[in-house]
PDB file of N, CA and C in Angstrom:
ATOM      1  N   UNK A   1       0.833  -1.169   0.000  1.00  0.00           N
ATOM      2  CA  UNK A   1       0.000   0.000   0.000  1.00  0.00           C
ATOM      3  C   UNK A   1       0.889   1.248   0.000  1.00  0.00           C
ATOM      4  N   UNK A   2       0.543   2.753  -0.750  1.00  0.00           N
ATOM      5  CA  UNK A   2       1.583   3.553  -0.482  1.00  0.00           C
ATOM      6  C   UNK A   2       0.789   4.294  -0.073  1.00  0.00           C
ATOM      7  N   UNK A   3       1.483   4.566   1.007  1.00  0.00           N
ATOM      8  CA  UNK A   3       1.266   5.929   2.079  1.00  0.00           C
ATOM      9  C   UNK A   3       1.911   7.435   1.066  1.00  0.00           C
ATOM     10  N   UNK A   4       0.800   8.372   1.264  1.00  0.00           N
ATOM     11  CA  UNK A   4       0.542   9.953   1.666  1.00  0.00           C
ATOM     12  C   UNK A   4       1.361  10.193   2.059  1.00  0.00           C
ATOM     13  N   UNK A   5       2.235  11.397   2.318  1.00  0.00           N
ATOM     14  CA  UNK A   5       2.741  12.516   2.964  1.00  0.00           C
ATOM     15  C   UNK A   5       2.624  13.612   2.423  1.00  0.00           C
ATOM     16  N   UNK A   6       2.380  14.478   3.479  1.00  0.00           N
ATOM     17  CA  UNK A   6       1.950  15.689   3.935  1.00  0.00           C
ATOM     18  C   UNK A   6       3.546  16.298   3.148  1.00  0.00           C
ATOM     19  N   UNK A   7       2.742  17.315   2.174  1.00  0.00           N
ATOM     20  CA  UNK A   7       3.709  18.004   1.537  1.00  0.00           C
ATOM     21  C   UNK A   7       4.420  19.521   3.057  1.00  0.00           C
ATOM     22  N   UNK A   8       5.289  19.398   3.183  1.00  0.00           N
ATOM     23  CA  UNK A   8       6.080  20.540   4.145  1.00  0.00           C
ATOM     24  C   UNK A   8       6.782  21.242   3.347  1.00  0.00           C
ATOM     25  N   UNK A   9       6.702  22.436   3.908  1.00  0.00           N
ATOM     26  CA  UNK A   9       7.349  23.469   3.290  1.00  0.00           C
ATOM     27  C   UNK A   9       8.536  23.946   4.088  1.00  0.00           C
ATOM     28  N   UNK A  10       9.988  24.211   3.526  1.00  0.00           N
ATOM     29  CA  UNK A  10      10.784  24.833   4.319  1.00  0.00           C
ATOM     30  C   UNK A  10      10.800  26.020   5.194  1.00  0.00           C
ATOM     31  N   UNK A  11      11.275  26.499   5.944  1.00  0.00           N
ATOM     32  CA  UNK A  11      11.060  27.671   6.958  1.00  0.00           C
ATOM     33  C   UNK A  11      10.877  28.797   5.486  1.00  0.00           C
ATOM     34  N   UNK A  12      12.183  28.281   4.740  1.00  0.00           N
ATOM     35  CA  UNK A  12      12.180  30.024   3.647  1.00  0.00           C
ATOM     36  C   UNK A  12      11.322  29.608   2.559  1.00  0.00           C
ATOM     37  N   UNK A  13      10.631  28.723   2.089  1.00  0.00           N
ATOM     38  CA  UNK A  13      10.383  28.637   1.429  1.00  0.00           C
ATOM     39  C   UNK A  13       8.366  29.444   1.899  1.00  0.00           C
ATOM     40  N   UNK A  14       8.360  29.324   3.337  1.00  0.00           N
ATOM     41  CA  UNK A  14       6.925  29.658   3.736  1.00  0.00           C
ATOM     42  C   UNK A  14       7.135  30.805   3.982  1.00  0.00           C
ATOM     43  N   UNK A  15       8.684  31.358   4.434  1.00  0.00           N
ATOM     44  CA  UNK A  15       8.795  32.899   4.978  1.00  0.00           C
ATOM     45  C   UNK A  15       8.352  33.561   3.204  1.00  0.00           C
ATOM     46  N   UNK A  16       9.285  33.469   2.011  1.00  0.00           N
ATOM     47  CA  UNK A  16       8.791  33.817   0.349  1.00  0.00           C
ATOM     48  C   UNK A  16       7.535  33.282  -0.037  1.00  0.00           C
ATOM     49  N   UNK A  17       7.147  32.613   0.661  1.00  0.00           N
ATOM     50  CA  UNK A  17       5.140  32.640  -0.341  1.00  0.00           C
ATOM     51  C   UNK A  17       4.355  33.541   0.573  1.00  0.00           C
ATOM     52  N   UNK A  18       4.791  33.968   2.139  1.00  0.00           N
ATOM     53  CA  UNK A  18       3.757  34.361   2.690  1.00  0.00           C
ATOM     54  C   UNK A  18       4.220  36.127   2.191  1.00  0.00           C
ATOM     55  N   UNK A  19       5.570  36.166   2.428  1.00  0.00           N
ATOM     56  CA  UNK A  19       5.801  37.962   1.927  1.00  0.00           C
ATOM     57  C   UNK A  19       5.771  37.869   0.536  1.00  0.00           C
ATOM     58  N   UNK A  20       5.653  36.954  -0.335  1.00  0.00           N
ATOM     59  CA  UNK A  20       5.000  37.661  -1.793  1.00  0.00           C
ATOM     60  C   UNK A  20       3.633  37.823  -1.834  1.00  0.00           C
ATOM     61  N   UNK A  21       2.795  36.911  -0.829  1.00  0.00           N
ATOM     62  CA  UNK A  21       1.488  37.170  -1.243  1.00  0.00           C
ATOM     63  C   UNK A  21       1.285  38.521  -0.632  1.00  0.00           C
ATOM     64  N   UNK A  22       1.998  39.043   0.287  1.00  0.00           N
ATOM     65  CA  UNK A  22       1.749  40.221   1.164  1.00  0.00           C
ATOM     66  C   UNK A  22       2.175  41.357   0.007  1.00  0.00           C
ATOM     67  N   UNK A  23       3.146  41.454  -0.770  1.00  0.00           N
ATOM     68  CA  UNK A  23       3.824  42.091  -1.530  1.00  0.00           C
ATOM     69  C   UNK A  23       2.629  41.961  -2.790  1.00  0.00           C
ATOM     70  N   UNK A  24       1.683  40.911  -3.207  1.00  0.00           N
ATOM     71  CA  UNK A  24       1.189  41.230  -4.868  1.00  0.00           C
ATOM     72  C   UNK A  24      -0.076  41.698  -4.316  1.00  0.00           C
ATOM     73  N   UNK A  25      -0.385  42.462  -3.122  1.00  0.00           N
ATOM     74  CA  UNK A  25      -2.220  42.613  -2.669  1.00  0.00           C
ATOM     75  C   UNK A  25      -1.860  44.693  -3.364  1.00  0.00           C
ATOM     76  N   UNK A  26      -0.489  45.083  -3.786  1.00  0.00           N
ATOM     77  CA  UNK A  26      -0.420  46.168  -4.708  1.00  0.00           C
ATOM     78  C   UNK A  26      -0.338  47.409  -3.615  1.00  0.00           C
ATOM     79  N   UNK A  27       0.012  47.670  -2.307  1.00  0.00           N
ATOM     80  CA  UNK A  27      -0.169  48.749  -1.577  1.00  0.00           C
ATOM     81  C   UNK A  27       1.764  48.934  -1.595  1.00  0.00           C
ATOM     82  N   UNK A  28       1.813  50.139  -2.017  1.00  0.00           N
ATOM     83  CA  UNK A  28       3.629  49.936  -1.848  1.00  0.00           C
ATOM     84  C   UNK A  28       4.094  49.887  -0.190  1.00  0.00           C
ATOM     85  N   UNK A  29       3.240  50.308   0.616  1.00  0.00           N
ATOM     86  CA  UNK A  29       3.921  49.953   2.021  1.00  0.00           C
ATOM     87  C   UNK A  29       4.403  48.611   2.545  1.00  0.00           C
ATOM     88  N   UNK A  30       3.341  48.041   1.937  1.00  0.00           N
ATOM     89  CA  UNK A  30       3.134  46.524   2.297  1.00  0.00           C
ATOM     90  C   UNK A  30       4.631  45.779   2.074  1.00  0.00           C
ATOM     91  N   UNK A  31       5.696  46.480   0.818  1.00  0.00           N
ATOM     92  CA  UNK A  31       6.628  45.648   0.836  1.00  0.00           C
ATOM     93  C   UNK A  31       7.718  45.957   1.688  1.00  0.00           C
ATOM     94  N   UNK A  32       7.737  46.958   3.185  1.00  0.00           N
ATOM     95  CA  UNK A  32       8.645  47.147   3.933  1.00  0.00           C
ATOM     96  C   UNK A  32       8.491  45.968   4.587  1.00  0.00           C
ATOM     97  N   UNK A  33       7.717  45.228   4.717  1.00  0.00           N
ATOM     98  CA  UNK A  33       6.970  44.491   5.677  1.00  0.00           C
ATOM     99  C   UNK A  33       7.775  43.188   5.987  1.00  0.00           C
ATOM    100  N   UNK A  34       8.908  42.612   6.538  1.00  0.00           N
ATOM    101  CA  UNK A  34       9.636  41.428   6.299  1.00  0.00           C
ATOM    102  C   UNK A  34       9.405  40.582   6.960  1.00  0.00           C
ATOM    103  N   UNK A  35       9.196  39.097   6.688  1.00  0.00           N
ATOM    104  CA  UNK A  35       8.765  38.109   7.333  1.00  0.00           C
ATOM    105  C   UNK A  35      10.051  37.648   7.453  1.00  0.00           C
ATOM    106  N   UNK A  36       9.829  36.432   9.017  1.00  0.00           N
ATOM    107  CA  UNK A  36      10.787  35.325   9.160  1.00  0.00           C
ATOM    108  C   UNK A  36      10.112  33.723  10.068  1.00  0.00           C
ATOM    109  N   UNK A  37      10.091  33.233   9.328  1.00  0.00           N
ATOM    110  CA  UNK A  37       9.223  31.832   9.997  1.00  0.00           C
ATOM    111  C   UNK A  37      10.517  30.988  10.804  1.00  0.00           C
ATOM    112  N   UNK A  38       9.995  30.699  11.866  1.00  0.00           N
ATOM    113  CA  UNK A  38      10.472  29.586  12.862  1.00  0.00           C
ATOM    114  C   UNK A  38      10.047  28.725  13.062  1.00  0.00           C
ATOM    115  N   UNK A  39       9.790  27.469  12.632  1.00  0.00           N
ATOM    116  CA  UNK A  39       9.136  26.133  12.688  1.00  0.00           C
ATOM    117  C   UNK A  39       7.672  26.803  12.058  1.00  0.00           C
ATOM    118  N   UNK A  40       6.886  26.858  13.125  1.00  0.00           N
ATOM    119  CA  UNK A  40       5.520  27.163  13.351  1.00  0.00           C
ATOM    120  C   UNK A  40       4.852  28.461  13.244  1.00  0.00           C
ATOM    121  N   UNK A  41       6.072  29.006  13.303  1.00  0.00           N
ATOM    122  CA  UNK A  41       5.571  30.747  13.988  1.00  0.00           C
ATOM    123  C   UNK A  41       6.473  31.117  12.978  1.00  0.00           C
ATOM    124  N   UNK A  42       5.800  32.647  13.056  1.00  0.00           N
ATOM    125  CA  UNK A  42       5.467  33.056  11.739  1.00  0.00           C
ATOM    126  C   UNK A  42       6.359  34.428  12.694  1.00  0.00           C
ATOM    127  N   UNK A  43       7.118  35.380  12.454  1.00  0.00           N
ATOM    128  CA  UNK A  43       7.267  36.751  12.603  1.00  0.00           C
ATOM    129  C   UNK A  43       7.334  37.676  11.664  1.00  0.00           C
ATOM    130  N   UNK A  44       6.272  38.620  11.826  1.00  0.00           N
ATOM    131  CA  UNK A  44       6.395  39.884  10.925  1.00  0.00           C
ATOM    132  C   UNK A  44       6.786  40.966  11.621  1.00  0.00           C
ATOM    133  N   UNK A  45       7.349  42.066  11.235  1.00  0.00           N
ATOM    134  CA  UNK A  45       8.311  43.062  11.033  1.00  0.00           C
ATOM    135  C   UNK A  45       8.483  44.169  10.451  1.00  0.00           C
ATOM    136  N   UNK A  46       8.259  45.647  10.421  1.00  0.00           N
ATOM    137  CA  UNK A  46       8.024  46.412  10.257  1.00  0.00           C
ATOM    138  C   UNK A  46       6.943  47.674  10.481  1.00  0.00           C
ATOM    139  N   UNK A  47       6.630  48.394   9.570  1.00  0.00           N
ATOM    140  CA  UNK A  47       6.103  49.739   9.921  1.00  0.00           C
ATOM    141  C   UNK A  47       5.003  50.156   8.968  1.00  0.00           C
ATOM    142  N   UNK A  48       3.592  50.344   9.259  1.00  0.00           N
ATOM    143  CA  UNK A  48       2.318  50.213   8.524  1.00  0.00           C
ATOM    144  C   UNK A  48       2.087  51.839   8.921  1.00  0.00           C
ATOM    145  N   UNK A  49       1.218  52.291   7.853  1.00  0.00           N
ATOM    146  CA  UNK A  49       0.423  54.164   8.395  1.00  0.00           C
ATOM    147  C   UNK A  49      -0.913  53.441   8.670  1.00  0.00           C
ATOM    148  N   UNK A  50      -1.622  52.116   8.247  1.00  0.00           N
ATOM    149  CA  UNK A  50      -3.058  51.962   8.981  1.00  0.00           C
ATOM    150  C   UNK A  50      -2.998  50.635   9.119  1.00  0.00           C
ATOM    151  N   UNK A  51      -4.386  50.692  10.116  1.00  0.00           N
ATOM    152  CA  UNK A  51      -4.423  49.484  11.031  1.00  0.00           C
ATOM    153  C   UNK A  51      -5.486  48.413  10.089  1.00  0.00           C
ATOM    154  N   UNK A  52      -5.724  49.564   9.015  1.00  0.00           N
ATOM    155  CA  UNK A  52      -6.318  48.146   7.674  1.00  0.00           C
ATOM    156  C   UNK A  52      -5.360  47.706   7.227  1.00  0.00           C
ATOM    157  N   UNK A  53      -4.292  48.076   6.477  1.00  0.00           N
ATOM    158  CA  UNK A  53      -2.842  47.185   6.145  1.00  0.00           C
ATOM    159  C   UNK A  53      -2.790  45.834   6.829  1.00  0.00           C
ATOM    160  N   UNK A  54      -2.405  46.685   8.859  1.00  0.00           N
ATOM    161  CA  UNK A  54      -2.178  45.153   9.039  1.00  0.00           C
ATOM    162  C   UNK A  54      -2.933  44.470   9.612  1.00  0.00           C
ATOM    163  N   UNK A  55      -4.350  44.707   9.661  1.00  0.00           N
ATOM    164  CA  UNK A  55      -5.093  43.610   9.067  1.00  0.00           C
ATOM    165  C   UNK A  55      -5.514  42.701   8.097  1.00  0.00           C
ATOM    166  N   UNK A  56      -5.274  43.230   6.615  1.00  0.00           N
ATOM    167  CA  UNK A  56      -4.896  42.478   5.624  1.00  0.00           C
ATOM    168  C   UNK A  56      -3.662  41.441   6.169  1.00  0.00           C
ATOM    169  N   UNK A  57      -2.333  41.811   6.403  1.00  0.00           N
ATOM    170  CA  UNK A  57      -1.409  40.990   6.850  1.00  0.00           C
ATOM    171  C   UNK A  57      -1.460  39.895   7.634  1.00  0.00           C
ATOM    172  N   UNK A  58      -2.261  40.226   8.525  1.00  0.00           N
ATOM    173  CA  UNK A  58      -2.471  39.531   9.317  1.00  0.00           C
ATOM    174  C   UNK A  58      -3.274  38.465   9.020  1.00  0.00           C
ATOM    175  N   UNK A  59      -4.447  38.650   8.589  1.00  0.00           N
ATOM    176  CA  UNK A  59      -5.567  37.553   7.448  1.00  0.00           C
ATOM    177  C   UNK A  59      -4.702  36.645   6.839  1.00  0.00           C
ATOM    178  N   UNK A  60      -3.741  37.176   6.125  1.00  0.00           N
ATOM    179  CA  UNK A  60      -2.557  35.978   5.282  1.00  0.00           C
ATOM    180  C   UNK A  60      -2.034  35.117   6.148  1.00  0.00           C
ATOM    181  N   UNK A  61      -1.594  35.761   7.041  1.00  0.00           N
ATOM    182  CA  UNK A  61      -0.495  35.038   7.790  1.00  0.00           C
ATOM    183  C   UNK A  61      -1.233  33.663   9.116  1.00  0.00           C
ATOM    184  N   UNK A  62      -2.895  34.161   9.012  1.00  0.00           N
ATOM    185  CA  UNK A  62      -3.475  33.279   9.870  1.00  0.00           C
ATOM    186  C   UNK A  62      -4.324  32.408   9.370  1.00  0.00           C
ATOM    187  N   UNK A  63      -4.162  32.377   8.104  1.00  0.00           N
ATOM    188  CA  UNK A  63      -4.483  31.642   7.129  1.00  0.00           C
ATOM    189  C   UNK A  63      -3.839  30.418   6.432  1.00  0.00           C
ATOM    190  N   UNK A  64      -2.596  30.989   6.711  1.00  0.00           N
ATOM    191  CA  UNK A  64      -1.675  29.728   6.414  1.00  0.00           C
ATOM    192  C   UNK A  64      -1.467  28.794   7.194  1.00  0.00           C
ATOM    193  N   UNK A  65      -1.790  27.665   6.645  1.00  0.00           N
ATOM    194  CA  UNK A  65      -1.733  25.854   6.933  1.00  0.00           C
ATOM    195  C   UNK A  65      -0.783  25.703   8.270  1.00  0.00           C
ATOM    196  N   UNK A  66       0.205  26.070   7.548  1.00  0.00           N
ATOM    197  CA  UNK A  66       1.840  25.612   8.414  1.00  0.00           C
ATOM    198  C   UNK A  66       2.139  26.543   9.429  1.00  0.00           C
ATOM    199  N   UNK A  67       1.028  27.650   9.615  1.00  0.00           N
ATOM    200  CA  UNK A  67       1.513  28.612  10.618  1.00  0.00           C
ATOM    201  C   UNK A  67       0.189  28.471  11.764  1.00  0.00           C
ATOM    202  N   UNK A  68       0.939  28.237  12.787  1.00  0.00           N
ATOM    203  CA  UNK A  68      -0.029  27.637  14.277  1.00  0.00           C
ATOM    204  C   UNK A  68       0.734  29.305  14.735  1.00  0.00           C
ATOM    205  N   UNK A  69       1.400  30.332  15.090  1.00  0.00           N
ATOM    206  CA  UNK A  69       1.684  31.064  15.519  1.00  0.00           C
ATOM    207  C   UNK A  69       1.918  32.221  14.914  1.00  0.00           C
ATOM    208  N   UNK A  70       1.624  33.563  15.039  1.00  0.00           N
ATOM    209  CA  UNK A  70       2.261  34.735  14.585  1.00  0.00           C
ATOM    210  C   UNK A  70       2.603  36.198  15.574  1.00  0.00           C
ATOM    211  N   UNK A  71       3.765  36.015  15.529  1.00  0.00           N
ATOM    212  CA  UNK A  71       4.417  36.848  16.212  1.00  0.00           C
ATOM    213  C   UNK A  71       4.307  38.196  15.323  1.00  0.00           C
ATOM    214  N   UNK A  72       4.031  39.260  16.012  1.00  0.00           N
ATOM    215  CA  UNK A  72       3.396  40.758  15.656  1.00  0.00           C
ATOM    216  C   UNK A  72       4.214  41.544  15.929  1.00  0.00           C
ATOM    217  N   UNK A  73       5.355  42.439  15.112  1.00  0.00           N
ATOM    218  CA  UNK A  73       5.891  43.177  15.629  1.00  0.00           C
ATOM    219  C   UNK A  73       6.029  44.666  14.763  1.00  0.00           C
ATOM    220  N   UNK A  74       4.409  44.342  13.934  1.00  0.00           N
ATOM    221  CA  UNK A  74       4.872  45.691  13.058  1.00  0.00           C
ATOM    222  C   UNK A  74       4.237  46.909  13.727  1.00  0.00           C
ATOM    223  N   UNK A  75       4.232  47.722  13.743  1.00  0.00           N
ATOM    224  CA  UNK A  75       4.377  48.970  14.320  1.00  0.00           C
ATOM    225  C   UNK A  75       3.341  49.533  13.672  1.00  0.00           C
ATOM    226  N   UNK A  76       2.097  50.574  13.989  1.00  0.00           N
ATOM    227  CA  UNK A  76       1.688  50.954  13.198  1.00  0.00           C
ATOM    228  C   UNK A  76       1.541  52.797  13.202  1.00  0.00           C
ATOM    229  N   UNK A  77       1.940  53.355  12.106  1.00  0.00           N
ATOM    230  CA  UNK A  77       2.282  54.797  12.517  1.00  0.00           C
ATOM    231  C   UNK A  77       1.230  55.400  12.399  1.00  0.00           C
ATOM    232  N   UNK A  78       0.510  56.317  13.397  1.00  0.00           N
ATOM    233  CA  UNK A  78      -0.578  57.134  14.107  1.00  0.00           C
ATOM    234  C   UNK A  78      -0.099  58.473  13.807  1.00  0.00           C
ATOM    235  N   UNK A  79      -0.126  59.327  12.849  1.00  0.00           N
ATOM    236  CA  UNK A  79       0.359  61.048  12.681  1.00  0.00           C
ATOM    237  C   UNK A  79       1.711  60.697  13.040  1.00  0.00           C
ATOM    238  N   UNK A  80       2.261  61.274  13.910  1.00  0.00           N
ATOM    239  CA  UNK A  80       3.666  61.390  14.960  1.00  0.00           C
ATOM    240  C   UNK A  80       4.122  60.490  15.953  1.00  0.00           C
ATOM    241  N   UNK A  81       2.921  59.810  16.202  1.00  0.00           N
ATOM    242  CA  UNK A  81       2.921  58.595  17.075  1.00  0.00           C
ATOM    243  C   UNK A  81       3.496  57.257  16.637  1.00  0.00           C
ATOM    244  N   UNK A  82       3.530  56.297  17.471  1.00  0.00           N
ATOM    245  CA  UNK A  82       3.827  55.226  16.997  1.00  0.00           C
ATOM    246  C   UNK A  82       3.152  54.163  17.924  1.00  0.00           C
ATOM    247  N   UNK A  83       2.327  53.344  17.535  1.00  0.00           N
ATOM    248  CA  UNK A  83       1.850  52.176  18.076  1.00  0.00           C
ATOM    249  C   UNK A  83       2.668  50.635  17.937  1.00  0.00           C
ATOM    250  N   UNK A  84       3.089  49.959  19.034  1.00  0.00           N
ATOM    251  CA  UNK A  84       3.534  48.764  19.024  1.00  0.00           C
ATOM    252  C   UNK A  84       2.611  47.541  19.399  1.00  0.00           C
ATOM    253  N   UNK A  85       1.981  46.807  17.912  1.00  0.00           N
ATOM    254  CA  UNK A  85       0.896  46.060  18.666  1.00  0.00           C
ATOM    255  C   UNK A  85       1.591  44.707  18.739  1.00  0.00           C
ATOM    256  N   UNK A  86       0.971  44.029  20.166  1.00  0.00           N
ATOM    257  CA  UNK A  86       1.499  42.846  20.509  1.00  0.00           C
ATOM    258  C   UNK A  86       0.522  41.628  19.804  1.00  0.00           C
ATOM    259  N   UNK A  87       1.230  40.756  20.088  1.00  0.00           N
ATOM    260  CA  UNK A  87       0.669  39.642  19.110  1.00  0.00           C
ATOM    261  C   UNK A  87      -0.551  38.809  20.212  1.00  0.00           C
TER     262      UNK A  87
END
């Protein structure tokens, strides 16, 4: 009988599909935005002007199969301010 396996994706190979899909949704901010996956978990990185951006981002990134975690570290800029939202 032949056994299935579960296609896996490398750490970089999930960190480049999740920041291109973030990169082709066409907002030029979106491509400061740098991912880095650790097993499971997912970290994003950088600096957004609205909190719709990274909600789009965020939708991707909790969407994906292979990602049980996402670590939040983009920043989102308020006028002069700066917001650090936690994950």
């Amino acid at each position: 009988m032949l056994k299935l396996q579960e296609a896996i994706l490398t750490e970089e190979a999930l960190t480049h599909r999740i920041q291109d899909t973030i990169h082709q949704l066409g907002y030029p901010q979106l491509r400061q935005i740098r991912c880095e996956s650790m097993g499971s978990t997912l970290i994003l990185q950088g600096e957004l002007s609205s909190w719709y951006e990274l909600q789009l981002i965020l939708k991707i990134a909790l969407n994906e199969p292979e990602v049980d975690r996402v670590e939040n570290q983009i920043r989102v800029r308020s006028g002069n301010r700066f917001s650090l939202v936690a994950d």
